[in-house]
Structures are given as structure tokens and as C-alpha cells.
Protein backbone atom coordinates (compact mmCIF):
# COMPACT_ATOMS: atom_id res chain seq x y z
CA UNK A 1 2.08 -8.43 -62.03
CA UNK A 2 4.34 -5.57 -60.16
CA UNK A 3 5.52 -2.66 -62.98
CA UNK A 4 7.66 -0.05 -62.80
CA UNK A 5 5.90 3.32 -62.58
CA UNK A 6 6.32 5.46 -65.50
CA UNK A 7 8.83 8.78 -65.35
CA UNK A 8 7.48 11.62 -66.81
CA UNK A 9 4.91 9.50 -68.95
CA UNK A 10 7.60 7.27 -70.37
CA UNK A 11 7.26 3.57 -70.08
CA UNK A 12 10.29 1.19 -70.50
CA UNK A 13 10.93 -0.83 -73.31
CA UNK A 14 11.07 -3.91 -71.46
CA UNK A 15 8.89 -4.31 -68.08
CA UNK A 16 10.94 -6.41 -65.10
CA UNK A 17 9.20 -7.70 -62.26
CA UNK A 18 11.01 -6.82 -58.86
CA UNK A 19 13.50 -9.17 -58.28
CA UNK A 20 13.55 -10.39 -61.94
CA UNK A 21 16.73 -11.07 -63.82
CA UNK A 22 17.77 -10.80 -67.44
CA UNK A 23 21.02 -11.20 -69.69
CA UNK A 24 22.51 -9.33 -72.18
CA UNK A 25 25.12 -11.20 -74.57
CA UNK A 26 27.99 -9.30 -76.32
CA UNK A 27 28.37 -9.26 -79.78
CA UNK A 28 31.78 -10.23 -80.08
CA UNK A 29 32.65 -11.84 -76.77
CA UNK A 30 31.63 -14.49 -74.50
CA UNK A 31 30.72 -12.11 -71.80
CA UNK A 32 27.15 -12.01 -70.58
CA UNK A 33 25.35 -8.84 -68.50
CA UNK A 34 22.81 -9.30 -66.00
CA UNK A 35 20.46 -6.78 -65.22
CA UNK A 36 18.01 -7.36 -62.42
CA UNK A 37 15.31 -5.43 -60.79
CA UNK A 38 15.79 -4.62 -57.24
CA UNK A 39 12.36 -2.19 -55.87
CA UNK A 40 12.59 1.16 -58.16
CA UNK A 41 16.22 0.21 -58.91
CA UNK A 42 18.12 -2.00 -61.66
CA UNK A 43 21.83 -3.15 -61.59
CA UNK A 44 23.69 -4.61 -64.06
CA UNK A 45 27.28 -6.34 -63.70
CA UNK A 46 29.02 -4.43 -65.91
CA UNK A 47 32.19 -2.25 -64.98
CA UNK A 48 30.59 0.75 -65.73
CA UNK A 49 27.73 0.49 -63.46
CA UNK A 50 30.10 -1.70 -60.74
CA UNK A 51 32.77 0.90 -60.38
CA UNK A 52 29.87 4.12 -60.10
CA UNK A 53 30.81 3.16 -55.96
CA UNK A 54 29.76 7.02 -54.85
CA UNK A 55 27.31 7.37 -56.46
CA UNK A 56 23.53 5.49 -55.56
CA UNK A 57 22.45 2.56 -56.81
CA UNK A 58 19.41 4.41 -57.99
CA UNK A 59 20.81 6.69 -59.94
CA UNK A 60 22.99 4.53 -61.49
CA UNK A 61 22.99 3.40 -65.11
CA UNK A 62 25.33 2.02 -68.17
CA UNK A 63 24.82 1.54 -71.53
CA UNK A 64 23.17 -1.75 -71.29
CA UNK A 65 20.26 -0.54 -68.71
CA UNK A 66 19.85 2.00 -71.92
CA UNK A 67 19.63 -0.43 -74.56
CA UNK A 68 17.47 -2.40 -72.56
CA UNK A 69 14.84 -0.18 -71.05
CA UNK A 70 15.77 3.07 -73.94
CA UNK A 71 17.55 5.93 -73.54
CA UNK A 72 14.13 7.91 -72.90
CA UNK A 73 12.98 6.01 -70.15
CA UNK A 74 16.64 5.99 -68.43
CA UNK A 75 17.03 9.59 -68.47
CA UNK A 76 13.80 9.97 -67.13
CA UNK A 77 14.24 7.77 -64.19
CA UNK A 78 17.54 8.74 -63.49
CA UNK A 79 16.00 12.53 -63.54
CA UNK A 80 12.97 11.09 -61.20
CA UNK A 81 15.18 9.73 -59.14
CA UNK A 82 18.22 12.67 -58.61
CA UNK A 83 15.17 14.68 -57.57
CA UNK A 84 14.03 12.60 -54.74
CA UNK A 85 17.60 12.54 -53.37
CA UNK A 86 18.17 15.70 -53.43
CA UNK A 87 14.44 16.20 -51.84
CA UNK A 88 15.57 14.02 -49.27
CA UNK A 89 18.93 15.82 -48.18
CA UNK A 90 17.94 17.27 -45.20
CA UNK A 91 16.97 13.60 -43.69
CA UNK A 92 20.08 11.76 -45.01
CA UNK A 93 22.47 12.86 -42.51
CA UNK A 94 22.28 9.76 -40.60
CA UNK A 95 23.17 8.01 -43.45
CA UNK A 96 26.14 10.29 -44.80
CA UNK A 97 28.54 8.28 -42.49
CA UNK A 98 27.23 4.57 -43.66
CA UNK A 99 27.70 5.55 -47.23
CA UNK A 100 31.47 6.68 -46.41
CA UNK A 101 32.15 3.27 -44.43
CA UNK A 102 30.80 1.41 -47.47
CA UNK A 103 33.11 3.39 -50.01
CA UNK A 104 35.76 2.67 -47.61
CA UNK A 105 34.44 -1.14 -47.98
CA UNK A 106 34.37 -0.91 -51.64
CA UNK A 107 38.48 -0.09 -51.60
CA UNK A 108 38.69 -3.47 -50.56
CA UNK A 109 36.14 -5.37 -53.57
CA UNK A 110 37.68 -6.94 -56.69
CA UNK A 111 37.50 -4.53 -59.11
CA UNK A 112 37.46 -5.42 -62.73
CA UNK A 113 37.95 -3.42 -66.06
CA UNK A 114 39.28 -4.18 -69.48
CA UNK A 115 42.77 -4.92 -71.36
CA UNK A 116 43.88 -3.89 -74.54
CA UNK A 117 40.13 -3.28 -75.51
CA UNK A 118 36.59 -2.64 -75.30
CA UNK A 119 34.01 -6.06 -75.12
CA UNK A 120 30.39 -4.89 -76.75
CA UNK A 121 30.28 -1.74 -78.82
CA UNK A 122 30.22 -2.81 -82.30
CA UNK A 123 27.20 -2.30 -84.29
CA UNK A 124 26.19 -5.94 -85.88
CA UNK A 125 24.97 -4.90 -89.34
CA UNK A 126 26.23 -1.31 -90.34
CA UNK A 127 24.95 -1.80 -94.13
CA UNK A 128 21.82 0.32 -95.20
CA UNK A 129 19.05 -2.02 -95.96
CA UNK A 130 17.45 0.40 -98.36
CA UNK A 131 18.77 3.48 -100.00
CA UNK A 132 18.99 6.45 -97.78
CA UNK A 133 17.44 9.65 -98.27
CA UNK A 134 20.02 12.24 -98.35
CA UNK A 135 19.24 15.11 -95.37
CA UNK A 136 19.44 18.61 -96.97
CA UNK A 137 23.14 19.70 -96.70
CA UNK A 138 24.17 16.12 -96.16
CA UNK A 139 27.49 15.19 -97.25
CA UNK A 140 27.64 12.53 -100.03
CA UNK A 141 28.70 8.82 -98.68
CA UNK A 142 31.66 7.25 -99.92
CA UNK A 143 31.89 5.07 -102.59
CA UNK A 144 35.55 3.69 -102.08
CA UNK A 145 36.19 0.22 -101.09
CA UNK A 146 34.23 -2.71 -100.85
CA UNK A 147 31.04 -3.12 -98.74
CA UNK A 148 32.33 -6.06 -96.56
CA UNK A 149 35.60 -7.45 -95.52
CA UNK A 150 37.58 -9.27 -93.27
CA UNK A 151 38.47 -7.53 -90.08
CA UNK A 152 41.53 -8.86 -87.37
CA UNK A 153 41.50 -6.59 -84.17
CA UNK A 154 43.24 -7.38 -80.71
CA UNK A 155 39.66 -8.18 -78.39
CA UNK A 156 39.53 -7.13 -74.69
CA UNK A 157 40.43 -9.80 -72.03
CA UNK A 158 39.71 -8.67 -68.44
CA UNK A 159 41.79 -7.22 -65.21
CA UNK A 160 40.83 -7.95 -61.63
CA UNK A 161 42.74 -6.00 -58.62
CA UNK A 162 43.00 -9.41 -56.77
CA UNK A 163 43.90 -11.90 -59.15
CA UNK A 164 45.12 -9.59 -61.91
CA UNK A 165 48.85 -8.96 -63.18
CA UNK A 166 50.51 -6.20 -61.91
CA UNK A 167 49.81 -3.21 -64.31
CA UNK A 168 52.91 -1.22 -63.24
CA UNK A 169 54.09 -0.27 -66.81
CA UNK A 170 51.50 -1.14 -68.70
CA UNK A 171 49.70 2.05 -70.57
CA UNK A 172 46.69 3.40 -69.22
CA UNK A 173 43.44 4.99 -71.93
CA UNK A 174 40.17 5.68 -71.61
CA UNK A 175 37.54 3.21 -72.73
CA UNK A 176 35.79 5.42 -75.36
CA UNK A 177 31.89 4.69 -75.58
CA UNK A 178 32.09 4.72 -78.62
CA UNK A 179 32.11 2.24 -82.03
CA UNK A 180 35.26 0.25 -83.03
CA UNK A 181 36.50 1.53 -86.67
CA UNK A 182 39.06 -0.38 -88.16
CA UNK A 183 40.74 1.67 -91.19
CA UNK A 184 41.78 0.02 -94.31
CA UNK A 185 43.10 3.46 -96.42
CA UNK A 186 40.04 3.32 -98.56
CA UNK A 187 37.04 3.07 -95.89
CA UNK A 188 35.94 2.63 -91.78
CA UNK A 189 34.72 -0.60 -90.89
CA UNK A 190 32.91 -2.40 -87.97
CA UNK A 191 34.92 -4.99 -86.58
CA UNK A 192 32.73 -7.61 -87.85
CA UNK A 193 33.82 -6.34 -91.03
CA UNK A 194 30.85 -4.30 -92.35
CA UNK A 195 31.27 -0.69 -93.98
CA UNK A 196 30.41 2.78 -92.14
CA UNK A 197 29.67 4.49 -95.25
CA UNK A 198 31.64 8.18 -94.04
CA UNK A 199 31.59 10.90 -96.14
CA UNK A 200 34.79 11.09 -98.73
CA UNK A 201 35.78 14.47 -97.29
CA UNK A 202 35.84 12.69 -93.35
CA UNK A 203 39.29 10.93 -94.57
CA UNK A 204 40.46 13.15 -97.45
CA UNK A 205 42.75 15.40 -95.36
CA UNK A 206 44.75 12.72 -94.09
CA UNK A 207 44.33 9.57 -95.75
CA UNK A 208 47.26 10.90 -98.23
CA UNK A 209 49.59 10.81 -95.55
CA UNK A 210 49.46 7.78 -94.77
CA UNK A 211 51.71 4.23 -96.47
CA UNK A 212 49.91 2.55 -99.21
CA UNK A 213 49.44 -0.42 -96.86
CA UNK A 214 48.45 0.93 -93.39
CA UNK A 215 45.72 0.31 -91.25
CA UNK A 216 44.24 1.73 -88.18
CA UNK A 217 42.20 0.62 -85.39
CA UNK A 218 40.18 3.63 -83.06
CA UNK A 219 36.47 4.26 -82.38
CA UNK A 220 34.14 6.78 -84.23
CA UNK A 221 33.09 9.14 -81.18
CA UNK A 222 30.90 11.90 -80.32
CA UNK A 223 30.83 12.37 -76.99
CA UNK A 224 31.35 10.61 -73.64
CA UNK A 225 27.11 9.21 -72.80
CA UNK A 226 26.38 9.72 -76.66
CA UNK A 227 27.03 5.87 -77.57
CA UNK A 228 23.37 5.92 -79.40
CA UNK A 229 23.84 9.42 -81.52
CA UNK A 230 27.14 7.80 -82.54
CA UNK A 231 25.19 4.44 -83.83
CA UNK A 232 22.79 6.07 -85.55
CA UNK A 233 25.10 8.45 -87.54
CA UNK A 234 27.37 5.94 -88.57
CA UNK A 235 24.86 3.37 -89.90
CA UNK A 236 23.54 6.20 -92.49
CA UNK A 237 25.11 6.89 -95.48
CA UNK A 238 23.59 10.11 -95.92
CA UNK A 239 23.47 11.63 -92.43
CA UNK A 240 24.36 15.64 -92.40
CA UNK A 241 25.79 15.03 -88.69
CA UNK A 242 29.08 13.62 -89.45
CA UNK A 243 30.82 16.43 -88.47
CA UNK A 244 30.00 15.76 -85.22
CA UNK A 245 32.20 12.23 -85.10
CA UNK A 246 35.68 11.94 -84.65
CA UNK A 247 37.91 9.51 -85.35
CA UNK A 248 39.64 8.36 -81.99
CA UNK A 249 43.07 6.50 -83.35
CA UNK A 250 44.80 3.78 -81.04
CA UNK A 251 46.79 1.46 -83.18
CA UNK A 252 48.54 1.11 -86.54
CA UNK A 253 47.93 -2.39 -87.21
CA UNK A 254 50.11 -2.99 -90.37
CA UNK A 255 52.94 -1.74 -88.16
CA UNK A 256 52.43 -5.12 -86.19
CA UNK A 257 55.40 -6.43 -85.63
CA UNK A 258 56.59 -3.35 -84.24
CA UNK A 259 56.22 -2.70 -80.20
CA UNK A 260 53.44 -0.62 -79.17
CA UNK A 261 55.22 2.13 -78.47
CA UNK A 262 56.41 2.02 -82.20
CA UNK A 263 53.30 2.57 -83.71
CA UNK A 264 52.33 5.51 -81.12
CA UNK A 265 54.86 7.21 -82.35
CA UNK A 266 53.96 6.72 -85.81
CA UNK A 267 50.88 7.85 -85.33
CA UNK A 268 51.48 10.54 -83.48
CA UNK A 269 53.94 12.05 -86.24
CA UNK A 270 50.89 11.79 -88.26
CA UNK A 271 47.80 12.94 -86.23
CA UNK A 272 50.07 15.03 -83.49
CA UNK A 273 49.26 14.78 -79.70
CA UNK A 274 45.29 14.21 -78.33
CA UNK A 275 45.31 17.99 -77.24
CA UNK A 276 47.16 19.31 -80.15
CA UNK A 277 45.54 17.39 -83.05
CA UNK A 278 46.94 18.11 -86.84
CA UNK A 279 43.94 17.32 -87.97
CA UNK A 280 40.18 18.49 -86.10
CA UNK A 281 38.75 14.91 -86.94
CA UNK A 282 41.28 12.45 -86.06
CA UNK A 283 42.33 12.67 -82.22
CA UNK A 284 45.45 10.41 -81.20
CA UNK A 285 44.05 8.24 -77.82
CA UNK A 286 46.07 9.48 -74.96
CA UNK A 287 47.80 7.51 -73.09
CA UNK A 288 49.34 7.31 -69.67
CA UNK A 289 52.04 5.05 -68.04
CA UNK A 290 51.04 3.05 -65.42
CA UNK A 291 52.58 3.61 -62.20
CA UNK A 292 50.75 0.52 -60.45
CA UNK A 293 47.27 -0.70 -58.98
CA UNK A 294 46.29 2.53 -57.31
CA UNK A 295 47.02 4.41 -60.59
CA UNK A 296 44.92 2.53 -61.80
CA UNK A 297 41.98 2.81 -60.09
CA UNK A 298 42.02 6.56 -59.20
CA UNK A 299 42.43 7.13 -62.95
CA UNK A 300 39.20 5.11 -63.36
CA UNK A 301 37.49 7.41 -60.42
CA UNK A 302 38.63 10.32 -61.87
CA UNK A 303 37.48 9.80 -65.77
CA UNK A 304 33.89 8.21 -64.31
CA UNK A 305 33.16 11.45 -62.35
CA UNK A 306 33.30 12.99 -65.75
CA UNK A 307 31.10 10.22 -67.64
CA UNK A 308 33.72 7.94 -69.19
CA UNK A 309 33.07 4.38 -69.74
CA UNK A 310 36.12 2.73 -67.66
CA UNK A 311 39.88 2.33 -68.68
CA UNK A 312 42.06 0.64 -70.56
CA UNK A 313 45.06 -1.45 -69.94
CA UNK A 314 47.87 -1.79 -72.92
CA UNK A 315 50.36 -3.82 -71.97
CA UNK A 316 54.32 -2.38 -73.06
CA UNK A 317 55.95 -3.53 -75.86
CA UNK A 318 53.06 -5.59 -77.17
């Protein structure tokens, strides 16, 4: 049986033969990955790896090659493999002009990304199986609100350049890789309805200013390409790193049967503007009006040459 070679004396998680497929299911979603093996290469059909179209196949990757193979083994190989291209420079003029003719091909592709929301970044089971130990310096985990309840959030559907509406209007945000946190006043919770059990003083500040009855919807974020630090903070109760997550606010769902750009407002008298936040924990999503198709995708171009997941489409007055 054919392997891949090790990077830096780290094996993958899971071993693919060449030319071997697999599939990754979403959690909450229909939607099904597949990741195959192609020589010292994997794809995956997943916007994020799809719309990469300057940059190599082999030293592309998305969050599901990570799951899949671990984050260890990914960085490695995409290390192992950035040094042989750049080792190869000096013999990869002839093929400077193909790759520009191919991006220039690519213009022409469907090209895909998602609407209203993100498809597969909840965490399944958020509740501690076992008491935590408390890190030293940690901050204590709330005890507010139930462990478990019932969680309603608008789901992604998807966008295609060829068959898709036209997006001329419609509001334009990043695709955070982060995890969805749906706010009930009292607590954070997955969308599958289990508890992130945050700190008391994460929410203090603000929670106050909010109604009685609202509710939010946003992602608990640390960084663009951190997806897995994120995870494991908010499954612990007791983590000391929760100062490093911030609370990435899109919606006001109790405010639903007001338009979209309603409850934007609302939240932005609250939180103030993404690069002005009231509050250093809570950042108000940006977002940008759509001025049509090609908006659209040189947005996407310009937020995946600095590591972002893909885009969002919200359409006006929803």
C-alpha cells in the first residue's frame, strides 16, 4: 500500500492511498466534502480550498484537510511543500505563463460561496464530560442559565456565479472561521443548543445594556486559521485563555420582525462600529453593500489573500 511520506516526522491522522477518496459530512447541513488524494497533494470541494485559484494545489489546505489529517501534519506539509516551490523558482519560468492562462480560465468557473451563513463550524457536544481542572489564573465559568436549550438560527444556503441571484444589494461579510454563538442574555450557546460555559466577566460589561428579551447570533473568534484554538477554549469551563476570544455579533434575533438593516443598527448603537468597538470583546461584523457579481468575488480574493474563510451574502431587508 502507497503512503504519504512523513513531514518533519509527523504522520497524518488518516493515511489515503493516491487516488483515494473520502467524505466529510456537516454537522448541521446536508452538505458533504470530498477530499481525495492526488500524488503528494489532497483537494477537497469546499469553497475555501476551491476559490485558493493562485495559489498551488499543493499548498493548498482548508479546515477539513486539518480535521482530517491534524493540524500538525498540515502545517508540516504545507511547510514541506512552500519550500520545494520556492526551491524550484528558478526552473518555473516556463510555467509562470500557464498558471496566468489558467487564472484567467478560472474567471470563467462557477464559483460558489455561502448566504446568510456559515455550513459546518459548530462544535457537536460543548458540555464538559467531567469536571475541569481550573488552570492557575483561570477565570471562573459561569453558572447562569441552563446547560441545554433550544436554539433557532437562519442556516447557510449556497450562491453560484452562474446560476445564482444577482447579489447587487445584498450585504457582503466575512465568513468568520470561527464557532456559531447564539446569545440568550444569560449564556453563549452552540447552535445545537449546548452551553459554552464563558467566564461571567466575558458578558458582564455589556449584557446590562441590552432588553430583557434579546438575543444575538455571532461566532466566538480568535483569529482568522485558529478554528481549533477557538474549539478547544470554548469547550472548557475553566480555560485561562478566554481573553483571547471575541465575540463577533451579526444579528439581533428577537428584533425579527424587523429588516436587517434594523437590527444593525441596533446593534451597532450598542457595540459601536467593527473598528471602533465600545466594548474590546464584542466586535460588530462589518458589512459591505454589494455592488454586484464582481464585488463579489474580488472581495472574496481580497479577504483569502489574508486567510479568511470565504464571504457572506445577506440579503436586504430580510
Amino acid at each position: 500500500m502507497e503512503v504519504c511520506l512523513k513531514f518533519s516526522g509527523v504522520k497524518p491522522k488518516v493515511i489515503l492511498d493516491d487516488n483515494e477518496e473520502c467524505k466529510m459530512s456537516s454537522h448541521t447541513s446536508d452538505l458533504v466534502w470530498k477530499i481525495k488524494r492526488t500524488g503528494d497533494h489532497y483537494t477537497c470541494n469546499c469553497y475555501a480550498w476551491v476559490y485558493q485559484k493562485n495559489t498551488p494545489v499543493s499548498v493548498r489546505s482548508c479546515k477539513h484537510l486539518k480535521e482530517l489529517f491534524g493540524y500538525q501534519y498540515e502545517d508540516a506539509r504545507l511547510l514541506s511543500s512552500a519550500g520545494s516551490k520556492n526551491a524550484n523558482a528558478n526552473s518555473a519560468s516556463a510555467s509562470t505563463s500557464n498558471d496566468q492562462a489558467d487564472a484567467e480560465k478560472t474567471k470563467k468557473r462557477a464559483r460558489s460561496l455561502s448566504v446568510s451563513s456559515d455550513e459546518d463550524d459548530d462544535v457537536k457536544d460543548t458540555s464538559p464530560k467531567k469536571k475541569a481542572k481550573r488552570s492557575p489564573g483561570a477565570s471562573a465559568p459561569t453558572s447562569s442559565g441552563p446547560s441545554n436549550i433550544t436554539v433557532n438560527v437562519l442556516l447557510a444556503q449556497t450562491w453560484t456565479e452562474e446560476k445564482g441571484c444577482d447579489p447587487t444589494g445584498y450585504w457582503i461579510s466575512e465568513k468568520l472561521d470561527g464557532v456559531r454563538a447564539f446569545f440568550n442574555g444569560q449564556g453563549f450557546y452552540s447552535r445545537l443548543g449546548n452551553k459554552f460555559f464563558a467566564p461571567d466577566d466575558f458578558s458582564a460589561q455589556w449584557r446590562s445594556k441590552l432588553p430583557s428579551n434579546a438575543t444575538l447570533d455571532g461566532e466566538l473568534f480568535t483569529g482568522r486559521n485558529k478554528f481549533q484554538d477557538t474549539v478547544s477554549i470554548v469547550r472548557s469551563g475553566a480555560s485561562n485563555r478566554w481573553p483571547e476570544v471575541k465575540y463577533y455579533v451579526f444579528d439581533a434575533p428577537f428584533m425579527g420582525n424587523k429588516p436587517f438593516e434594523e437590527r444593525l443598527a441596533f446593534l451597532k448603537k450598542i457595540f459601536g462600529d467593527s473598528d471602533s468597538p465600545t466594548y474590546p470583546n464584542v466586535i460588530l461584523v462589518e458589512h459591505v453593500k454589494c455592488t454586484g457579481k464582481d464585488h463579489v468575488l474580488d472581495k472574496l480574493q481580497e479577504l483569502q489573500k489574508k486567510g479568511a474563510e470565504g464571504l457572506m451574502l445577506r440579503q436586504p431587508l430580510s
